[in-house]
N, C-alpha and C. Protein backbone atom coordinates (compact mmCIF):
# COMPACT_ATOMS: atom_id res chain seq x y z
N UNK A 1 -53.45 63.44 36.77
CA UNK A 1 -53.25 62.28 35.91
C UNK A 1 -51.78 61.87 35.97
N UNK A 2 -51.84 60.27 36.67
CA UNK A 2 -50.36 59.83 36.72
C UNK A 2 -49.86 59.78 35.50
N UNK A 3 -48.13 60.57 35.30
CA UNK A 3 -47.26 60.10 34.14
C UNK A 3 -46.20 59.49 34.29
N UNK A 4 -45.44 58.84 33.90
CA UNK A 4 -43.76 58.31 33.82
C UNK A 4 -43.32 59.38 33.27
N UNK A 5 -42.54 60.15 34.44
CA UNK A 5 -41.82 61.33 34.10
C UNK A 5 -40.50 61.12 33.50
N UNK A 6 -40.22 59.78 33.73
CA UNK A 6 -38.45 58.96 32.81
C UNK A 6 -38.86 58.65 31.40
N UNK A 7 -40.39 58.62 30.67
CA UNK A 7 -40.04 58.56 29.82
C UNK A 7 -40.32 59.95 28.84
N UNK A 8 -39.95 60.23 27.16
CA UNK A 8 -40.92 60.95 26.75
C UNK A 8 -42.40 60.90 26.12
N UNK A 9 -43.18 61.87 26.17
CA UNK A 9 -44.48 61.51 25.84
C UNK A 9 -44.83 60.55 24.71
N UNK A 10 -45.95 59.79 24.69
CA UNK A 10 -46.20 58.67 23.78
C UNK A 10 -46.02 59.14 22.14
N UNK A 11 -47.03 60.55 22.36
CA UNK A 11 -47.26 60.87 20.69
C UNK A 11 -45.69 61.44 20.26
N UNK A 12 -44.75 62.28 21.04
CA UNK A 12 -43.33 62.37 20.32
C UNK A 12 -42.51 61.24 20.76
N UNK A 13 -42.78 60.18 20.99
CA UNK A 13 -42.16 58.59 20.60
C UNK A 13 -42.73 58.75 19.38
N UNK A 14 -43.76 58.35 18.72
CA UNK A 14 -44.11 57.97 17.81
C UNK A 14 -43.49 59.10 16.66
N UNK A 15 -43.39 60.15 16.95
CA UNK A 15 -42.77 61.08 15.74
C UNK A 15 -41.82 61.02 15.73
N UNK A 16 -41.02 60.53 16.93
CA UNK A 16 -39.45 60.31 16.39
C UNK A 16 -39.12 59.60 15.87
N UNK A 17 -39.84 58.22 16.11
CA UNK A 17 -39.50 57.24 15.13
C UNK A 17 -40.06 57.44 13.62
N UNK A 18 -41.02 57.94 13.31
CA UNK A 18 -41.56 57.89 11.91
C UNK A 18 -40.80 58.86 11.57
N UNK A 19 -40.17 60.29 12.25
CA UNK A 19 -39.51 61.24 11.75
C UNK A 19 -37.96 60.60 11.03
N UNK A 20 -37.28 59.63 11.82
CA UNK A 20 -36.17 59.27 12.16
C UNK A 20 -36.43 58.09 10.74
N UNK A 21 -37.48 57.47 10.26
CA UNK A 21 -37.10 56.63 8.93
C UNK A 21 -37.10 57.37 8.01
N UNK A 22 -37.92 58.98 8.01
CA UNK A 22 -38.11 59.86 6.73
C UNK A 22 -37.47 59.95 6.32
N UNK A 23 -36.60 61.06 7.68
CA UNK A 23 -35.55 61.19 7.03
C UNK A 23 -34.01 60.83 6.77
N UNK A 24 -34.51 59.39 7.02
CA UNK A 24 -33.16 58.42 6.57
C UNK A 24 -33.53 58.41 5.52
N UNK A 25 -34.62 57.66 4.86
CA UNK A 25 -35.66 57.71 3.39
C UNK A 25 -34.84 58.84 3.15
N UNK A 26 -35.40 60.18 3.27
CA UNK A 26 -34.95 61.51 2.53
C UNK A 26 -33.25 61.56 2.40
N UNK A 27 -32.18 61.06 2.82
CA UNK A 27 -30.99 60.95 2.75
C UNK A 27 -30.30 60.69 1.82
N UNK A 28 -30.67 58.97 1.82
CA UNK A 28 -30.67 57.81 0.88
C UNK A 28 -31.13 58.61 -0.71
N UNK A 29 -32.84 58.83 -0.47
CA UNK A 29 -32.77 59.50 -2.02
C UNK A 29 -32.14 60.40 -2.11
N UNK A 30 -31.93 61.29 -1.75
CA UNK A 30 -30.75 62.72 -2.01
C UNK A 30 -29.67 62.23 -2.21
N UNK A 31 -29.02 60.94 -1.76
CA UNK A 31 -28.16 60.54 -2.51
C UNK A 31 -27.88 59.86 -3.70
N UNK A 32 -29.00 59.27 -3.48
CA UNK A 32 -29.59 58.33 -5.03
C UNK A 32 -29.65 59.49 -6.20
N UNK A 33 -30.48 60.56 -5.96
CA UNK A 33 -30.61 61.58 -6.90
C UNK A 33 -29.63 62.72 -7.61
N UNK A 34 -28.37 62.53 -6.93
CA UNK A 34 -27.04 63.03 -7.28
C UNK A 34 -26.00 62.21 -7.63
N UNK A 35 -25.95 60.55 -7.43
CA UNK A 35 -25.60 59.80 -7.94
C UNK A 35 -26.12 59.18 -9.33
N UNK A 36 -27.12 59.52 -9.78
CA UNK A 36 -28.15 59.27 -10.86
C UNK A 36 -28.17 60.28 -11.67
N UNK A 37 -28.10 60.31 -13.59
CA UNK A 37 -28.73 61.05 -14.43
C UNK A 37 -30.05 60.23 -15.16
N UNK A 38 -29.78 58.97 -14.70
CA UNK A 38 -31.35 58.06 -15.78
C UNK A 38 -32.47 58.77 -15.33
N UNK A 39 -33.61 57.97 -15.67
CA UNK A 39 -34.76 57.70 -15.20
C UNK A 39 -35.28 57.86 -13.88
N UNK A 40 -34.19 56.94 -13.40
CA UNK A 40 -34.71 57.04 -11.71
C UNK A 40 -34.26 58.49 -11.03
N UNK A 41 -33.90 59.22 -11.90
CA UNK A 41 -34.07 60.49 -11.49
C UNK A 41 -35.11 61.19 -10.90
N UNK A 42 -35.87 60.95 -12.15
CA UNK A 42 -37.14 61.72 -11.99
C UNK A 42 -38.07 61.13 -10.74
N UNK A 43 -37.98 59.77 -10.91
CA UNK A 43 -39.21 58.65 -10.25
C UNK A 43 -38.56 59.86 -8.43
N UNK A 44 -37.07 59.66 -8.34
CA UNK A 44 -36.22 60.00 -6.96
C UNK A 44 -37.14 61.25 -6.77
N UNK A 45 -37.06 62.25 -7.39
CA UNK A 45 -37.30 63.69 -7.28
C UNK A 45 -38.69 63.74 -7.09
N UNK A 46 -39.95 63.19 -7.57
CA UNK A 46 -41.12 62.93 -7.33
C UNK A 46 -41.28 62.55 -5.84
N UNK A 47 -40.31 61.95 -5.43
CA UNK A 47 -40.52 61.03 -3.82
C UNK A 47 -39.74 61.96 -3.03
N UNK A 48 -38.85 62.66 -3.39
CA UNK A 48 -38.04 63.86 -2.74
C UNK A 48 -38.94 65.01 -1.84
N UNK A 49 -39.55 65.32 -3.17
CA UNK A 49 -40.42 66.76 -3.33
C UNK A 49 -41.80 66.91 -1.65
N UNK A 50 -42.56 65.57 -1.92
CA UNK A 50 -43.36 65.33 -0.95
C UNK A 50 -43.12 65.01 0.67
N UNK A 51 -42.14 64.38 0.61
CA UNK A 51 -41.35 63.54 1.41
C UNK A 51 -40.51 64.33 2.32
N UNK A 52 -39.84 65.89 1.72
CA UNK A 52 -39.70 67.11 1.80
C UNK A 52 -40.72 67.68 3.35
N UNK A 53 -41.08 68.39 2.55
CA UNK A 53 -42.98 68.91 3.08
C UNK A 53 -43.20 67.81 3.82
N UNK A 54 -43.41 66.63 3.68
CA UNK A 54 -44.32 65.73 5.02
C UNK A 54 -43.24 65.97 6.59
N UNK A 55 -41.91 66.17 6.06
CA UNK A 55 -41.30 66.00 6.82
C UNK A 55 -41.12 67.81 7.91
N UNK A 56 -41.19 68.74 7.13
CA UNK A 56 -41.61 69.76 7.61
C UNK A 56 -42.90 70.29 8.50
N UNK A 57 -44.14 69.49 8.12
CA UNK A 57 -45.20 69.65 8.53
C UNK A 57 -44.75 68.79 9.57
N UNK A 58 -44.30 67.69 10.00
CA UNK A 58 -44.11 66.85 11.10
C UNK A 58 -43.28 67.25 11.82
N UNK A 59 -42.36 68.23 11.48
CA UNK A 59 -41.30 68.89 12.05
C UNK A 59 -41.92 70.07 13.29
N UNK A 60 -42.93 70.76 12.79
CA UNK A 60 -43.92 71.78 13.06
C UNK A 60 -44.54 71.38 14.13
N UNK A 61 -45.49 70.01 14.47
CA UNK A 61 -46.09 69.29 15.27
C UNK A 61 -45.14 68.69 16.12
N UNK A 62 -43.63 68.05 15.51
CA UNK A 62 -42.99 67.62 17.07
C UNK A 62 -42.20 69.15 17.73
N UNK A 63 -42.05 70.11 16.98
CA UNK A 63 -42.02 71.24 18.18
C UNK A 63 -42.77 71.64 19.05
N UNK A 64 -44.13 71.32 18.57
CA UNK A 64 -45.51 72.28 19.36
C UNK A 64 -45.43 71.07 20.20
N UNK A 65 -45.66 69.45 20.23
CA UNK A 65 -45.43 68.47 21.64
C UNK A 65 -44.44 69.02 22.25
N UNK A 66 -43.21 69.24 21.90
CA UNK A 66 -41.97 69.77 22.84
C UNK A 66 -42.17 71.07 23.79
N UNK A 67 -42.80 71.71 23.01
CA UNK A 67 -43.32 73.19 23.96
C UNK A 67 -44.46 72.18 24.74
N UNK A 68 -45.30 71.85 24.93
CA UNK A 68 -46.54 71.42 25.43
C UNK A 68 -45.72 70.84 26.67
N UNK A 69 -45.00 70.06 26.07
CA UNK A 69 -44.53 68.60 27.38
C UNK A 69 -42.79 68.70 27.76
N UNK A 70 -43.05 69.11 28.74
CA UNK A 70 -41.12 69.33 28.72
C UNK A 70 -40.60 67.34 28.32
N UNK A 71 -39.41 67.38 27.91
CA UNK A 71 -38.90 65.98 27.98
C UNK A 71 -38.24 65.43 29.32
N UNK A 72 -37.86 64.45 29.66
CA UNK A 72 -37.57 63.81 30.31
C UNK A 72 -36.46 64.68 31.02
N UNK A 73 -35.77 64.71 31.78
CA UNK A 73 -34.39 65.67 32.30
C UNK A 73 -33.24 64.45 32.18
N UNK A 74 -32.28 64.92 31.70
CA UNK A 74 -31.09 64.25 31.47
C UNK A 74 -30.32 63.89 32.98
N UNK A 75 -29.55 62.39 32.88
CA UNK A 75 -29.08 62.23 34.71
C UNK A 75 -27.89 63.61 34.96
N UNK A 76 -28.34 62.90 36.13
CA UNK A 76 -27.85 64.38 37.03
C UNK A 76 -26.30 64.03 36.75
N UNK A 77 -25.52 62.59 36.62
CA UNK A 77 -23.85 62.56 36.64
C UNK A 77 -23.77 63.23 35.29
N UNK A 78 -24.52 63.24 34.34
CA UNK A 78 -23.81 63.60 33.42
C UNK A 78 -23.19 64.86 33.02
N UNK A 79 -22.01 65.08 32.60
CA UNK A 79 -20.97 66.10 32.33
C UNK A 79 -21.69 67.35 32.15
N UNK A 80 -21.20 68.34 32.30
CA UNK A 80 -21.57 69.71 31.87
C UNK A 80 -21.33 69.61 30.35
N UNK A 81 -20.47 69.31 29.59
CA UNK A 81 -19.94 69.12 28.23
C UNK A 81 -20.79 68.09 27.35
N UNK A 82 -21.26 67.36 27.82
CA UNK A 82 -22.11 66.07 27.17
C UNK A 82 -23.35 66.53 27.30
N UNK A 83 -23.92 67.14 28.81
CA UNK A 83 -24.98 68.03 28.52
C UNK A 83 -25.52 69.13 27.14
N UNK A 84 -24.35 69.98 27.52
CA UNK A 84 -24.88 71.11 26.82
C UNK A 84 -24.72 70.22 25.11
N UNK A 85 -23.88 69.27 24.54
CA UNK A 85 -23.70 68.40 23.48
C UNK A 85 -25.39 67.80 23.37
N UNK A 86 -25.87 67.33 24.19
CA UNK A 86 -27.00 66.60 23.88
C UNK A 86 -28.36 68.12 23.45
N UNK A 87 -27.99 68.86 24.31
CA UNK A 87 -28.99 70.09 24.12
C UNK A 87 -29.07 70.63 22.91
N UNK A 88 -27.80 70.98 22.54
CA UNK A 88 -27.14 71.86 21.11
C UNK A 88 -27.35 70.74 20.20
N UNK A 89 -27.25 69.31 19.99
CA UNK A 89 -27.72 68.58 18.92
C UNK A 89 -28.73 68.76 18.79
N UNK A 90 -30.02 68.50 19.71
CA UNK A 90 -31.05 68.53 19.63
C UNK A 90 -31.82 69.49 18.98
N UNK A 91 -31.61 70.65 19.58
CA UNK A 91 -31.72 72.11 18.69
C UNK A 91 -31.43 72.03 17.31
N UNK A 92 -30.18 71.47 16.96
CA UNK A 92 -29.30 71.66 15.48
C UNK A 92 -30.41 70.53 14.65
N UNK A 93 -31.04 69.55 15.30
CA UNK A 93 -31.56 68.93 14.36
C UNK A 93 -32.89 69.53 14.37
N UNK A 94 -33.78 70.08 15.28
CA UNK A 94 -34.25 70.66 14.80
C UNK A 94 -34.25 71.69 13.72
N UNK A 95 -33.47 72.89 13.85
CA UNK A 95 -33.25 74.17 13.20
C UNK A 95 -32.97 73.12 11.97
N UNK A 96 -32.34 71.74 11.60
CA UNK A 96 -31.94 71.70 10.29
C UNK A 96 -33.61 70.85 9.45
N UNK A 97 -34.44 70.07 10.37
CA UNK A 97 -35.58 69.76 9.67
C UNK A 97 -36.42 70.91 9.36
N UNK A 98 -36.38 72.01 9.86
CA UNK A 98 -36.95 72.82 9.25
C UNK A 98 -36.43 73.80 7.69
N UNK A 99 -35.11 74.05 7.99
CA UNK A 99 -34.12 74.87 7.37
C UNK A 99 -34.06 73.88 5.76
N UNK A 100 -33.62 72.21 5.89
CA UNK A 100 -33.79 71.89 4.43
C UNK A 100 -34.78 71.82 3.78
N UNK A 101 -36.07 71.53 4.06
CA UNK A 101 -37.33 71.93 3.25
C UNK A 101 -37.48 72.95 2.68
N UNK A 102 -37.20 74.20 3.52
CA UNK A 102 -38.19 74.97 3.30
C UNK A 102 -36.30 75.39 2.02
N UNK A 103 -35.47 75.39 2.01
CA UNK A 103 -35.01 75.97 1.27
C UNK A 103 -34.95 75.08 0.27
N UNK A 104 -34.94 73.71 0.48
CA UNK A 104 -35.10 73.21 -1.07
C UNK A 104 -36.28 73.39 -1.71
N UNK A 105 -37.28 74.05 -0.77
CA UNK A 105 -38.64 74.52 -1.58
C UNK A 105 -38.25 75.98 -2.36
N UNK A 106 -37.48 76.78 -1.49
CA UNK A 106 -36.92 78.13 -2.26
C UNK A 106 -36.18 77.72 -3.45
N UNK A 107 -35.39 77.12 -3.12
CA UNK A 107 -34.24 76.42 -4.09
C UNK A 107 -34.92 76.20 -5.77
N UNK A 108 -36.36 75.42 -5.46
CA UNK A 108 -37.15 74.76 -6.79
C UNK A 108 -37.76 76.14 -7.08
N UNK A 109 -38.48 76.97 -6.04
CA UNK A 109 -39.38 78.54 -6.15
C UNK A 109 -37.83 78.97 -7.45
N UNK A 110 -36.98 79.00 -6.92
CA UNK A 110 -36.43 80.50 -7.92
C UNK A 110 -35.50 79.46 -9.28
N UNK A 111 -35.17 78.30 -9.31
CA UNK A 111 -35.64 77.55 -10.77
C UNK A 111 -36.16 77.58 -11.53
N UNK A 112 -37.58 77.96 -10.89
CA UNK A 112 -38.59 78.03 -11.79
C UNK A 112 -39.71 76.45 -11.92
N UNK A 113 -38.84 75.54 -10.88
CA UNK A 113 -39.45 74.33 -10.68
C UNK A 113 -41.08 74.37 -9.85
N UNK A 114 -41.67 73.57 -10.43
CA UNK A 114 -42.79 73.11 -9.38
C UNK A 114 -42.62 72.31 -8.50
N UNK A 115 -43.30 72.69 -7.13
CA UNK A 115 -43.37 71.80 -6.07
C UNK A 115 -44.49 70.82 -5.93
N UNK A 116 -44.37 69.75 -6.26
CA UNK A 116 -45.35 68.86 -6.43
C UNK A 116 -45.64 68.07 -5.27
N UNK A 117 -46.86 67.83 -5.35
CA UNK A 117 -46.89 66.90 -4.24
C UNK A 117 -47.57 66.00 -4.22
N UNK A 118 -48.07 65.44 -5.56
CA UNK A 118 -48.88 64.27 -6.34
C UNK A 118 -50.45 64.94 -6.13
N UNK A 119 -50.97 64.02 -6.47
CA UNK A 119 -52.41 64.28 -6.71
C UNK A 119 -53.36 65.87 -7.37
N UNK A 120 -52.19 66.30 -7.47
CA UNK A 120 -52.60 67.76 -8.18
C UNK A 120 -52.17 68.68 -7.59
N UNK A 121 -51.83 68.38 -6.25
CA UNK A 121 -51.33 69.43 -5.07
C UNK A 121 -49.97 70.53 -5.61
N UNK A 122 -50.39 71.18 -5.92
CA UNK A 122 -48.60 72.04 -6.17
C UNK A 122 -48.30 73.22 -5.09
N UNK A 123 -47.29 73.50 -4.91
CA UNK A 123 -47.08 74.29 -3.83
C UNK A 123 -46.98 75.74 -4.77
N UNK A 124 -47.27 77.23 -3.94
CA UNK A 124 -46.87 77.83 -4.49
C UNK A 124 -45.01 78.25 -4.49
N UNK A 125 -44.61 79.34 -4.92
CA UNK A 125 -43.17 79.28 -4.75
C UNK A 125 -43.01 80.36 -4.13
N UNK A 126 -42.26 80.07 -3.03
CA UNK A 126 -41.83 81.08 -2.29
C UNK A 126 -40.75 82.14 -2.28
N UNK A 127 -40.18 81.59 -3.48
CA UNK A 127 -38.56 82.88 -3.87
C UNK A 127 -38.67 82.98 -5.12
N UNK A 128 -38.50 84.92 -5.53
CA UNK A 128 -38.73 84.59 -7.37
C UNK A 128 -37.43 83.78 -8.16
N UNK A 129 -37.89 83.61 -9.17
CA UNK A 129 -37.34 83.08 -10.13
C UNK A 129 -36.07 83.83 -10.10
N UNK A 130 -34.47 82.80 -10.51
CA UNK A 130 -33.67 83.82 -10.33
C UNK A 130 -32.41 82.84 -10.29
N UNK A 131 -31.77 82.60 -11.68
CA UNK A 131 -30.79 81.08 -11.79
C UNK A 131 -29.30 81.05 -10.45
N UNK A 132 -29.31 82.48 -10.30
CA UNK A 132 -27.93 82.68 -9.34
C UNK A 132 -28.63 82.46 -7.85
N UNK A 133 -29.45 82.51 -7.64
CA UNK A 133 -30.11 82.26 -6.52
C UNK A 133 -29.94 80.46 -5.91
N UNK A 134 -30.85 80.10 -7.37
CA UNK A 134 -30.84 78.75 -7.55
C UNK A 134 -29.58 78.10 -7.09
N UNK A 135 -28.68 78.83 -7.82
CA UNK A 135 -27.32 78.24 -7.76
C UNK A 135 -27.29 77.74 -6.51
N UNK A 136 -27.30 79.36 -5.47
CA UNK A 136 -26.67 79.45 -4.37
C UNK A 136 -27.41 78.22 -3.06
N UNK A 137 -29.28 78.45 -3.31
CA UNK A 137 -29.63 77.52 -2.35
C UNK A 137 -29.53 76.01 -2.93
N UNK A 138 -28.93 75.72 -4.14
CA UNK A 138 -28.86 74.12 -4.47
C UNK A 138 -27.50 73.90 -3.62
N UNK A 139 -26.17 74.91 -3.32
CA UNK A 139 -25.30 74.55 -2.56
C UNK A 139 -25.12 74.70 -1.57
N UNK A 140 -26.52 75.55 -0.62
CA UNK A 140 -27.06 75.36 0.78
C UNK A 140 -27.77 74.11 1.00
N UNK A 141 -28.24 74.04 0.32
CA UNK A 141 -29.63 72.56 0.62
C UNK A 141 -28.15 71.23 0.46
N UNK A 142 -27.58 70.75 -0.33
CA UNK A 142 -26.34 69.95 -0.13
C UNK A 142 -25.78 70.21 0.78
N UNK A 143 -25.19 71.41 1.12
CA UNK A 143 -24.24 71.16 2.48
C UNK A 143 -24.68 71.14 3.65
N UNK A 144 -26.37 71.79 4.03
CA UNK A 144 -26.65 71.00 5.19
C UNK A 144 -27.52 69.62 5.37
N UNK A 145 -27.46 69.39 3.99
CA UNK A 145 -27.89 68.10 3.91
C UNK A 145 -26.63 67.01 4.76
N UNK A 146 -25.49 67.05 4.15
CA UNK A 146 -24.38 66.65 5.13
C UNK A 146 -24.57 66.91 6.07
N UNK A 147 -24.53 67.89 6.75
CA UNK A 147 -24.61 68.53 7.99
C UNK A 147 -26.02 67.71 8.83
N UNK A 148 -26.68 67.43 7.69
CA UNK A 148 -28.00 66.80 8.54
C UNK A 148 -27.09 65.29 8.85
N UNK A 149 -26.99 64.50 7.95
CA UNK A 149 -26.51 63.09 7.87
C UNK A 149 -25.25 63.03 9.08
N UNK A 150 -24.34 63.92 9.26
CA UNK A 150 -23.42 64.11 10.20
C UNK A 150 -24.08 63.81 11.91
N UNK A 151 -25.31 64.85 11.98
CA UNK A 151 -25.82 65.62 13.17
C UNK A 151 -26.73 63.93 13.40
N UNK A 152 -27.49 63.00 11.91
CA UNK A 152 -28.00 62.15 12.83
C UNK A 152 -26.65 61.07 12.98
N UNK A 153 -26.07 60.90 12.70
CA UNK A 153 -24.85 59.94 13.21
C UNK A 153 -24.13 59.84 14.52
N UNK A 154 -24.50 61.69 15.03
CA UNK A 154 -23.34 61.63 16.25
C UNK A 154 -24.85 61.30 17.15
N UNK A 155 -25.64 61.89 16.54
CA UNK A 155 -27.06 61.37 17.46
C UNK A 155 -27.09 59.88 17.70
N UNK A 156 -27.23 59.29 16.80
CA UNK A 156 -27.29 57.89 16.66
C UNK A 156 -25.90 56.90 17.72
N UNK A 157 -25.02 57.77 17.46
CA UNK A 157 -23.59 57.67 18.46
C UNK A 157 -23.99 57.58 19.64
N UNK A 158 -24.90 58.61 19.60
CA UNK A 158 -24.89 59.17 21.96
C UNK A 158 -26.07 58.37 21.71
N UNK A 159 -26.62 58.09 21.41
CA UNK A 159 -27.90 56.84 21.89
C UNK A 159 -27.17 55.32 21.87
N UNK A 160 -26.34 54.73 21.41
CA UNK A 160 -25.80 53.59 21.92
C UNK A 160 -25.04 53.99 23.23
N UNK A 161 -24.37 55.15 23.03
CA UNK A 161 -23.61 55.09 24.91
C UNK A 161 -24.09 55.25 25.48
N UNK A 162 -25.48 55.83 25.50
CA UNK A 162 -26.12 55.93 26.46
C UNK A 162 -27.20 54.68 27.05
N UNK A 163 -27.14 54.34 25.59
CA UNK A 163 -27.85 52.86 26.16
C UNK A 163 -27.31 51.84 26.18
N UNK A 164 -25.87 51.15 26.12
CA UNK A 164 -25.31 50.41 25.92
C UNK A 164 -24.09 50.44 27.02
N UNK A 165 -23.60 51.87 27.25
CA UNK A 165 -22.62 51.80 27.90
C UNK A 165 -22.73 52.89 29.34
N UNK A 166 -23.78 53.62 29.43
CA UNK A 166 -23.69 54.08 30.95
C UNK A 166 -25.16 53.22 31.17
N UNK A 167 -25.76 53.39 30.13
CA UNK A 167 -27.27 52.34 30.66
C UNK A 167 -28.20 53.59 31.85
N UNK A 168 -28.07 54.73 31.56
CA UNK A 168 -28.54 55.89 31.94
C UNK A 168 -30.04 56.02 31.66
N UNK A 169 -30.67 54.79 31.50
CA UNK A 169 -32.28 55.05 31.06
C UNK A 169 -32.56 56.47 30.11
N UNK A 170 -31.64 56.91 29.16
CA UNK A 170 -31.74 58.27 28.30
C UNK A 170 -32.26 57.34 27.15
N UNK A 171 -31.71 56.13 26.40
CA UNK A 171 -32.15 55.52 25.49
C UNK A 171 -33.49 54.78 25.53
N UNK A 172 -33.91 54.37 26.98
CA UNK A 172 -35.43 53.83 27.01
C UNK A 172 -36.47 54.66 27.23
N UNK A 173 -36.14 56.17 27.39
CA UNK A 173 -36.49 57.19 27.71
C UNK A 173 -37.62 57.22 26.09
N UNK A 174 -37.05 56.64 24.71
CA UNK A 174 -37.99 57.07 23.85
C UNK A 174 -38.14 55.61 22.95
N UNK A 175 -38.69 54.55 23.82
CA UNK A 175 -38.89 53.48 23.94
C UNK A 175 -39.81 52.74 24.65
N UNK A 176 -40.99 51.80 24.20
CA UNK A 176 -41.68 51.11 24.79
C UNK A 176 -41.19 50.07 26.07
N UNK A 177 -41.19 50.09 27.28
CA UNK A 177 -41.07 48.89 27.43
C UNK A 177 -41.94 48.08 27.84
N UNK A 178 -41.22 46.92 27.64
CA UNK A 178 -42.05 45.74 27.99
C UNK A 178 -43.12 45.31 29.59
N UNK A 179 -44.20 45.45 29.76
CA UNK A 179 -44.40 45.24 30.96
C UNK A 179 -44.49 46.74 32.27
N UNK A 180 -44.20 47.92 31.17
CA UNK A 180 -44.37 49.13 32.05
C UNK A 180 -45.40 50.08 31.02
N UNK A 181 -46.27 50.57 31.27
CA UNK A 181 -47.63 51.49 30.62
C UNK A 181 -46.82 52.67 30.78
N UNK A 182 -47.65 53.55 29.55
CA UNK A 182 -46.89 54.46 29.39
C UNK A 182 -47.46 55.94 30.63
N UNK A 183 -48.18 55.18 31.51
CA UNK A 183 -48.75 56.02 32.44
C UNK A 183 -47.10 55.63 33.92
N UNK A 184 -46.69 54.73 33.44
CA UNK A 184 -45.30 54.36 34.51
C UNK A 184 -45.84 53.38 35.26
N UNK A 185 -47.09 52.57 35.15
CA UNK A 185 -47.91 51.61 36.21
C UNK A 185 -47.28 50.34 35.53
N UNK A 186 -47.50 49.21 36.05
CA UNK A 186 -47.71 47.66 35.82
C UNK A 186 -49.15 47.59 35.05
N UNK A 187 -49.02 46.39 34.06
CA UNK A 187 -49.45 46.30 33.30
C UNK A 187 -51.26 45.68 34.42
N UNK A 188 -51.81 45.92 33.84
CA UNK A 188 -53.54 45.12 34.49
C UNK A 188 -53.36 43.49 34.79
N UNK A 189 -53.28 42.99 36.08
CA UNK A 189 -53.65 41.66 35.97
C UNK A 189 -54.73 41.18 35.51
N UNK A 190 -54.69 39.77 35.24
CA UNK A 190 -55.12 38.94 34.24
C UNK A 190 -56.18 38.27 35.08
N UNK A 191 -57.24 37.29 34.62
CA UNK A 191 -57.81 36.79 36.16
C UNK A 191 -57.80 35.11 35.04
N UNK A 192 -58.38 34.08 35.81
CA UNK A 192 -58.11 32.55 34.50
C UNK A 192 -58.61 32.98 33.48
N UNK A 193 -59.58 34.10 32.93
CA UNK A 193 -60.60 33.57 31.73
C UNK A 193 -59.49 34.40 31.21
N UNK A 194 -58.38 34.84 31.10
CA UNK A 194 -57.61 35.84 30.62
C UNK A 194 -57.95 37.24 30.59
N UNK A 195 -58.67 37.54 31.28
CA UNK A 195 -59.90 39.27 31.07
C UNK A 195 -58.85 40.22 32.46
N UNK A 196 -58.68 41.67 32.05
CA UNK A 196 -58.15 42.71 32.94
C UNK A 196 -59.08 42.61 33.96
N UNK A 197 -58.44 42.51 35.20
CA UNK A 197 -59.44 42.36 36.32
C UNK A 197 -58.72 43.95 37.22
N UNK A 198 -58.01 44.79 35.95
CA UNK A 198 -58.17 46.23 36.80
C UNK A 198 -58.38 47.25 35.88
N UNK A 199 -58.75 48.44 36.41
CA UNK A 199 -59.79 49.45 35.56
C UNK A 199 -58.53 49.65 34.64
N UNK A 200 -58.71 50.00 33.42
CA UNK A 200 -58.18 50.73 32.59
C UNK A 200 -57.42 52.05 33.19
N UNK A 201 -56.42 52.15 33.50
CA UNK A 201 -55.58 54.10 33.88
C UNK A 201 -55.85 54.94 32.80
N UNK A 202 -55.65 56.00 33.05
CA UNK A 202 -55.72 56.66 32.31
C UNK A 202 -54.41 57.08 31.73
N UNK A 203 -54.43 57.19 30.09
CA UNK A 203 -53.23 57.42 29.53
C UNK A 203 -52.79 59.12 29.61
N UNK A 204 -51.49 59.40 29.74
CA UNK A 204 -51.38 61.00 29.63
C UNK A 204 -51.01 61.21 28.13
């Protein structure tokens, strides 16, 4: 089964991007929710809690595509230093979508907080109860929360140079384009009645 080996697979396109608004979403409120004592506290922390967890469970599934499907290979000019930079981010954002959930889930476990997740769903808690604990992972979960917001910025950085200024096909790499299937073929010609007058490919 033909693939476009320049780009990455269809279904982790799609998780990067839905991953990539979460947890901007998840940012934004974490900041909203430490800038805030009203009301919109609570409403924040309700949308936190779930939003959390969705983002972990999605975290889980774009590792297991990554083991399944190697990604694209980075160009061959590029630096030994910018290499191993693109590798080691990649990793770091992983290790950190997993690492803030699950400890702001410890974090609420030894509070004594519930993990909610609307509809009745509560999580159990995974660290006992225990206020010095609390302490400690409420000032882990903040500082790699930075550490997250940092890690997507320089990310967000090397995807304009790479698509803007060496034009290294690394940025269309997790991008539709126009007029190319995600099998790497030309799109089906058309015949007058407007109808595909070629078989359907098969998608990988």
């Amino acid at each position: 089964m033909n693939r476009n080996e320049d780009m990455f697979w269809w279904p982790a396109r799609v998780l990067h991007w839905l991953m990539a608004l979460m947890i901007l979403s998840m940012l934004f409120i974490g900041a909203g929710m430490v800038a805030t004592v009203s009301d919109k506290h609570t409403w924040l922390l309700a949308l936190h809690k779930p939003l959390g967890i969705s983002i972990l469970a999605l975290a889980v599934l774009r590792l297991t595509l990554r083991l399944l499907r190697k990604p694209p290979p980075l160009p061959v000019d590029l630096p030994p230093s910018q290499r191993f930079a693109a590798r080691a981010s990649h990793w770091l954002l992983y290790a950190l979508m997993f690492a803030l959930p699950l400890i702001g889930w410890a974090m609420l476990s030894a509070g004594g907080y519930p993990v909610s997740l609307g509809a009745g769903v509560v999580l159990p808690p995974i660290a006992p109860f225990d206020p010095s604990v609390f302490a400690l992972l409420r000032w882990l979960h903040r500082t790699l929360a930075y550490l997250l917001f940092a890690t997507v910025l320089l990310h967000l950085a090397a995807a304009l140079y790479h698509g803007l200024i060496r034009r290294d096909g690394v940025l269309r790499s997790m991008v539709w384009r126009r007029g190319v299937r995600d099998d790497g073929a030309l799109p089906p010609a058309s015949d007058e009645a407007g109808t595909s007058s070629v078989e359907d490919a098969s998608v990988r």
